[in-house]
N, C-alpha and C. Protein backbone atom coordinates (compact mmCIF):
# COMPACT_ATOMS: atom_id res chain seq x y z
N UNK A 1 -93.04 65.96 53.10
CA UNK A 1 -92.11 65.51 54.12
C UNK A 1 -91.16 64.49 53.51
N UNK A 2 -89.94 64.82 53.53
CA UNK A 2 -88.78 63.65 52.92
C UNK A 2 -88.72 62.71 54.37
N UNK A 3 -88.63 61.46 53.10
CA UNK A 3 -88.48 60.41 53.78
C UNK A 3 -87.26 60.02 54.10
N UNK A 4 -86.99 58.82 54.94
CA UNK A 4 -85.37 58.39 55.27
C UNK A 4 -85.20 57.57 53.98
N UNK A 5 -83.55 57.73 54.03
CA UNK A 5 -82.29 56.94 53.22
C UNK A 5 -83.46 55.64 52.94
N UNK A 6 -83.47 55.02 53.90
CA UNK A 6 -83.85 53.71 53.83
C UNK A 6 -85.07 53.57 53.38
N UNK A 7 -86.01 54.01 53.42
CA UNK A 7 -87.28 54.45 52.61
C UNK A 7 -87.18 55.06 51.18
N UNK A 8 -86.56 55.84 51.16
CA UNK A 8 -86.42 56.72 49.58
C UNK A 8 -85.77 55.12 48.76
N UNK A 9 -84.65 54.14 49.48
CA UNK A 9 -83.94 53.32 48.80
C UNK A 9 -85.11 52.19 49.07
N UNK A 10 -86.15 51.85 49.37
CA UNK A 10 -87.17 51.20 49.21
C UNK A 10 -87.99 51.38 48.06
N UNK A 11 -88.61 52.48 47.61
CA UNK A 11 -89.45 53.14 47.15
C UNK A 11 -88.81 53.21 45.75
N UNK A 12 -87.20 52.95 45.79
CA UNK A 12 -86.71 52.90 44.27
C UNK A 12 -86.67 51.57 43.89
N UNK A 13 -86.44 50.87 44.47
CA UNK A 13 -86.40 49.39 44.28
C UNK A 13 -87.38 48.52 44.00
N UNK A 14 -88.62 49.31 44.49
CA UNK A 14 -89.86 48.73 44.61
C UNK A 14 -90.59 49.37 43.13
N UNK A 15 -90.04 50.37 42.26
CA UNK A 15 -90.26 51.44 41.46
C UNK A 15 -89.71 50.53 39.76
N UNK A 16 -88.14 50.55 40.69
CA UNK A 16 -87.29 49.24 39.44
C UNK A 16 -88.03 48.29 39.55
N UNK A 17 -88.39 46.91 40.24
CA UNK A 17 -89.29 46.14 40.22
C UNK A 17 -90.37 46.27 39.06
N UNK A 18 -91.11 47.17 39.38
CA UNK A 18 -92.46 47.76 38.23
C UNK A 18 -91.66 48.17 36.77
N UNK A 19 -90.61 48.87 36.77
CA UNK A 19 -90.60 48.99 35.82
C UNK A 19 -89.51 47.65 34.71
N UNK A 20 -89.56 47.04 35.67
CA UNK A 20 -88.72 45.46 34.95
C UNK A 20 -89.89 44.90 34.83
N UNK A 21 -90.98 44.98 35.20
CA UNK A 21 -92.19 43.82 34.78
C UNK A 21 -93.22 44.49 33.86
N UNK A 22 -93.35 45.73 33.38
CA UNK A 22 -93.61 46.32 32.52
C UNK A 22 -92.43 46.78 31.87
N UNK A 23 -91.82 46.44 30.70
CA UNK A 23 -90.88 46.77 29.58
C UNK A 23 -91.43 47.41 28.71
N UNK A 24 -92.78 47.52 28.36
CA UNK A 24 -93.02 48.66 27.55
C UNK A 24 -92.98 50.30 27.56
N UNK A 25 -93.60 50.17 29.21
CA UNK A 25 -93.86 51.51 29.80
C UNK A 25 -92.29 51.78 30.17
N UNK A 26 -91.54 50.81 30.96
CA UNK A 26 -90.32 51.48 31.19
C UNK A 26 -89.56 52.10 30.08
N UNK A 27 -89.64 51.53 28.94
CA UNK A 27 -89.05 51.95 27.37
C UNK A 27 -89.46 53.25 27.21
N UNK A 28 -90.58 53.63 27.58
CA UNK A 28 -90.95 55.69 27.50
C UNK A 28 -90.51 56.13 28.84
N UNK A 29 -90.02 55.58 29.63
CA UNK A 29 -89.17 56.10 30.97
C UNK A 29 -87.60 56.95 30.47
N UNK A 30 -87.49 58.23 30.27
CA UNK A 30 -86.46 58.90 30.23
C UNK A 30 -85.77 58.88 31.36
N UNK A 31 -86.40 59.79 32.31
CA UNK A 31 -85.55 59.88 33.63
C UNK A 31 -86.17 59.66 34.18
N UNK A 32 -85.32 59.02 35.71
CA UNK A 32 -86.19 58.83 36.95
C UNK A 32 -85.72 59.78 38.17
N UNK A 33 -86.46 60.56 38.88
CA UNK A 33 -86.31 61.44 40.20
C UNK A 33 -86.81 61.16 41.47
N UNK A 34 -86.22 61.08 41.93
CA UNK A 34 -86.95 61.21 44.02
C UNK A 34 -86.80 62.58 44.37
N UNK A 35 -87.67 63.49 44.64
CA UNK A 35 -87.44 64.70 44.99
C UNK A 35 -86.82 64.57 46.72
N UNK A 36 -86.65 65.38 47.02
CA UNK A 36 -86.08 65.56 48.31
C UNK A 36 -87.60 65.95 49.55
N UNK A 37 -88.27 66.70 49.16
CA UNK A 37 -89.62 66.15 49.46
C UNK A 37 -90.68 66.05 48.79
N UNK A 38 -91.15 65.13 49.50
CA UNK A 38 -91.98 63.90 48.74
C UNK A 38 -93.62 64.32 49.58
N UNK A 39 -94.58 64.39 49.19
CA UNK A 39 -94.99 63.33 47.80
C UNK A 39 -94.74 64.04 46.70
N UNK A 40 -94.30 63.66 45.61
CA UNK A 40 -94.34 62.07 44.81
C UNK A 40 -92.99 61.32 45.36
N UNK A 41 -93.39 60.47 45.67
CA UNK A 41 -92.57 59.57 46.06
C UNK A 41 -91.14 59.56 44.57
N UNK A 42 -91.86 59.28 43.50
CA UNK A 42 -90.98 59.33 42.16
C UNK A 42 -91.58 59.98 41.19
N UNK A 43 -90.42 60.86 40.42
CA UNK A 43 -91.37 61.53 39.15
C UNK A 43 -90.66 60.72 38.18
N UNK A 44 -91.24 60.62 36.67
CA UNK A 44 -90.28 60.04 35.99
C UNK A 44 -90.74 61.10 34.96
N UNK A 45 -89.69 61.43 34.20
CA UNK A 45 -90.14 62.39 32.13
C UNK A 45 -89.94 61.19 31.12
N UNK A 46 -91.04 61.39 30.33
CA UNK A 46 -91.38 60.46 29.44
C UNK A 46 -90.80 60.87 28.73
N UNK A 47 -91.13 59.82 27.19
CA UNK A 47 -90.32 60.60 26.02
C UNK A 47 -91.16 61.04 25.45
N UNK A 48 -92.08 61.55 25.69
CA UNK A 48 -93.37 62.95 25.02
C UNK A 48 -93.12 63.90 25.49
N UNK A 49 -91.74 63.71 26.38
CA UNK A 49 -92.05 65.06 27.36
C UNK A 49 -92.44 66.08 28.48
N UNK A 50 -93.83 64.63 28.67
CA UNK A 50 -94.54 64.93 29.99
C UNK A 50 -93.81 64.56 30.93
N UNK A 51 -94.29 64.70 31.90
CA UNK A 51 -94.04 63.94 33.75
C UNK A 51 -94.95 63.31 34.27
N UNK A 52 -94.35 62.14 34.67
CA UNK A 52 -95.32 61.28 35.52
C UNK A 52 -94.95 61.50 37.04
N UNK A 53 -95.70 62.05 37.77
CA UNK A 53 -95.72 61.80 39.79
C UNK A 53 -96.32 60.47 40.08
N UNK A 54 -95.25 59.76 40.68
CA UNK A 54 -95.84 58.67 41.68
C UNK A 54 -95.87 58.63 42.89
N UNK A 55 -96.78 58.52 43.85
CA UNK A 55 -96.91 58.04 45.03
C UNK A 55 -96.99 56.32 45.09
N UNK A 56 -96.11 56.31 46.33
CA UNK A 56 -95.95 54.48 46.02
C UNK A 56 -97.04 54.68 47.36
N UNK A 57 -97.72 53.34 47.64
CA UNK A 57 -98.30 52.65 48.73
C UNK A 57 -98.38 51.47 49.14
N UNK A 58 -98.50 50.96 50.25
CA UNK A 58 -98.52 49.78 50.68
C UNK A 58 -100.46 49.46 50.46
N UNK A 59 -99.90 48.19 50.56
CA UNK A 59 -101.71 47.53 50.07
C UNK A 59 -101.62 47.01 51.19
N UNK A 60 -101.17 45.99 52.15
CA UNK A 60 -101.04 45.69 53.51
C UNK A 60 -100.14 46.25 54.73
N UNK A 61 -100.97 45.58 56.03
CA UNK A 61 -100.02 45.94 56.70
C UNK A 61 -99.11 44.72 57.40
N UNK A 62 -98.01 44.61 57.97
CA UNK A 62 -97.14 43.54 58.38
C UNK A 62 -98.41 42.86 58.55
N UNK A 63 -99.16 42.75 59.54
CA UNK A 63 -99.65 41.93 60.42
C UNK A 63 -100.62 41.43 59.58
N UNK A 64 -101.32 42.27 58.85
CA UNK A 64 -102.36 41.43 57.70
C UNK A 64 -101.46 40.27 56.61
N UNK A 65 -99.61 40.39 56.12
CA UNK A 65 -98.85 39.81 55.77
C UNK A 65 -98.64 38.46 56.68
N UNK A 66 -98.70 38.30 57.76
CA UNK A 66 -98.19 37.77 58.06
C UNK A 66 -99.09 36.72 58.87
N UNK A 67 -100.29 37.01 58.69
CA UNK A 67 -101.99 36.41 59.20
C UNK A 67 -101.99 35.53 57.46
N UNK A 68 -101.90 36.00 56.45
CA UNK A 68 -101.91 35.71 55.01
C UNK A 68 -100.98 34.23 55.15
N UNK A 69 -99.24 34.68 55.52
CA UNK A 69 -98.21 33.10 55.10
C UNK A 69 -98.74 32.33 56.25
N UNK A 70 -99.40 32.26 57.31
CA UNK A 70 -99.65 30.90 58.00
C UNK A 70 -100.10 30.40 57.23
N UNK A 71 -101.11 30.09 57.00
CA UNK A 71 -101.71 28.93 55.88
C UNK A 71 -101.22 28.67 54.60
N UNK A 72 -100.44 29.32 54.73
CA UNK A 72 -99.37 28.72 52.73
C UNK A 72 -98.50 28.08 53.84
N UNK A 73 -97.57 28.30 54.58
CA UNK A 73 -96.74 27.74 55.62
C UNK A 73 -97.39 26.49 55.92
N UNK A 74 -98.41 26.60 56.48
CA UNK A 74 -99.37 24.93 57.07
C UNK A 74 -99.05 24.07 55.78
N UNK A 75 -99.86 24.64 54.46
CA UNK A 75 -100.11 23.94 53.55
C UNK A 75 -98.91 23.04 53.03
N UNK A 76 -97.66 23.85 52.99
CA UNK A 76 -96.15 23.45 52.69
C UNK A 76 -95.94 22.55 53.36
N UNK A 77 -96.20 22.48 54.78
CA UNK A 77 -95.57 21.42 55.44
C UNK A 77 -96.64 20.42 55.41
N UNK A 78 -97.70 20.40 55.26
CA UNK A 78 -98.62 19.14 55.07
C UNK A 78 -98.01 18.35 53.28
N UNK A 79 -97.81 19.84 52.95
CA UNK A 79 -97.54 18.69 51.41
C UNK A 79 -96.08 18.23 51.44
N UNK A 80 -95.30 18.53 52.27
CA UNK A 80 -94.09 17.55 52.31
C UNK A 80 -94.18 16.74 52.85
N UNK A 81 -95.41 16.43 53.49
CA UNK A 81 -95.15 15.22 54.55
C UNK A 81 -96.31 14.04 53.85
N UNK A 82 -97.00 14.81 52.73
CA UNK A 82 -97.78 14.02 52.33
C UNK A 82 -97.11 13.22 50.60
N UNK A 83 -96.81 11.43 50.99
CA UNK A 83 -96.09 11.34 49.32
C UNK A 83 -96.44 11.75 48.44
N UNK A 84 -95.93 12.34 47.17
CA UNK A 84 -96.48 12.58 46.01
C UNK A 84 -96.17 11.56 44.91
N UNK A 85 -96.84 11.42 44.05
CA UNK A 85 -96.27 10.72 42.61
C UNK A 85 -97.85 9.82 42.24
N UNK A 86 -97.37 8.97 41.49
CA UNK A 86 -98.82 8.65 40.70
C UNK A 86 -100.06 7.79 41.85
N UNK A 87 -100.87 7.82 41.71
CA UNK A 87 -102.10 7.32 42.39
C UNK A 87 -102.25 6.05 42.10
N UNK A 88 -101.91 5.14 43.03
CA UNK A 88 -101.80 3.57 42.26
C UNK A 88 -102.70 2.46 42.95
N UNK A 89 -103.82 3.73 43.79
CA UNK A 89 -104.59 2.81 44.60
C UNK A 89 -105.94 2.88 43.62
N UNK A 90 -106.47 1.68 43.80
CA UNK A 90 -108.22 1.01 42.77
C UNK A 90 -109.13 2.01 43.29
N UNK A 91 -109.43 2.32 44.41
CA UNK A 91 -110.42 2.61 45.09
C UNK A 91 -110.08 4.48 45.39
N UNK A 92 -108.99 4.46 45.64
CA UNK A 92 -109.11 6.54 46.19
C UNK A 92 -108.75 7.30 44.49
N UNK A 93 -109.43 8.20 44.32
CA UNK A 93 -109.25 8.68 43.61
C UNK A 93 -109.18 10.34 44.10
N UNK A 94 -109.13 10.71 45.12
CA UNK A 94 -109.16 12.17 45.64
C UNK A 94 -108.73 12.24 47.17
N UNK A 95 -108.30 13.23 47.63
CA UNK A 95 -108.34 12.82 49.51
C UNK A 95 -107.74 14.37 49.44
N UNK A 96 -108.57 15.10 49.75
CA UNK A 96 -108.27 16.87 49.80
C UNK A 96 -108.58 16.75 51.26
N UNK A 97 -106.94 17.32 51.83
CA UNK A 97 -107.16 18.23 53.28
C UNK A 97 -107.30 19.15 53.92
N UNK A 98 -108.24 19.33 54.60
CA UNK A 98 -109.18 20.55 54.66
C UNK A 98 -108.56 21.27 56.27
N UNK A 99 -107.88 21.35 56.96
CA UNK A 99 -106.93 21.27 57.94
C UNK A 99 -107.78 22.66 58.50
N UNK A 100 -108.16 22.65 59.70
CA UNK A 100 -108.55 23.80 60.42
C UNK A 100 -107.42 24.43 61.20
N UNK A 101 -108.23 25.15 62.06
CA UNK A 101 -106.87 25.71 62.59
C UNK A 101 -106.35 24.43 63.98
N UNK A 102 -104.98 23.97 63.01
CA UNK A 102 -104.51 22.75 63.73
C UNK A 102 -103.03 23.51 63.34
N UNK A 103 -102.69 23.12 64.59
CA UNK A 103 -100.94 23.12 64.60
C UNK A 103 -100.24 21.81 64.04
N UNK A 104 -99.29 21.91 63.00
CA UNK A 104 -98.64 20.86 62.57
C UNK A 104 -97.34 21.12 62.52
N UNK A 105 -96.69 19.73 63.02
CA UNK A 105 -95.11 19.87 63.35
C UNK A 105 -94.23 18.88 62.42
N UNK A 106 -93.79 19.66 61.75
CA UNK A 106 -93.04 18.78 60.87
C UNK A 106 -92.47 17.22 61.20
N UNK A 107 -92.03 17.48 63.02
CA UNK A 107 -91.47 16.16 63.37
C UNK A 107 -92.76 15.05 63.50
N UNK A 108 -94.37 15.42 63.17
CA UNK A 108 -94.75 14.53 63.25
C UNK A 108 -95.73 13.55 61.91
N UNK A 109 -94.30 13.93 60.91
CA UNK A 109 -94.80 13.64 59.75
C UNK A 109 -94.56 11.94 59.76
């Protein structure tokens, strides 16, 4: 089943991506194809000759994404609100915050 414009132009981008962070493997990348239907999402011909079929996939879904950035989000705004730079007190040598599920508002830094 071919996918939409906007998907096929996902699936290449997401394809370039991989093959900019592997430079070796992209270097035996001759050509790259999206067939018109898919699966493989992308074929590519090596320079041996062969063909590689890819199917791309997602590893999450939005909602598991987006259950994941709350707590990098929390964490960000606790550490801007918390000073940084050298430790110049005798007595603390650590103070890790362990923050449950608490709502924090930047305005009440």
């Amino acid at each position: 089943m071919a996918g939409s414009p906007k998907q096929r132009a996902l699936e290449r981008r997401v394809f370039d991506a991989f093959l900019a962070a592997c430079p070796t493997f992209a270097a035996r990348v001759v050509k790259i194809e999206q067939p018109e239907d898919d699966p493989p999402d992308i074929i590519t011909s090596m320079t041996d000759e062969s063909s590689v079929d890819w199917e791309l996939g997602e590893w999450l879904h939005e909602k598991q994404m987006g259950e994941s950035k709350r707590p990098e989000a929390r964490d960000l705004v606790i550490a801007q609100a918390v000073p940084a730079g050298p430790n110049r007190t005798v007595h603390l040598y650590l103070c890790m915050l362990t923050p449950r599920e608490v709502r924090f508002d930047a305005r009440e830094q």
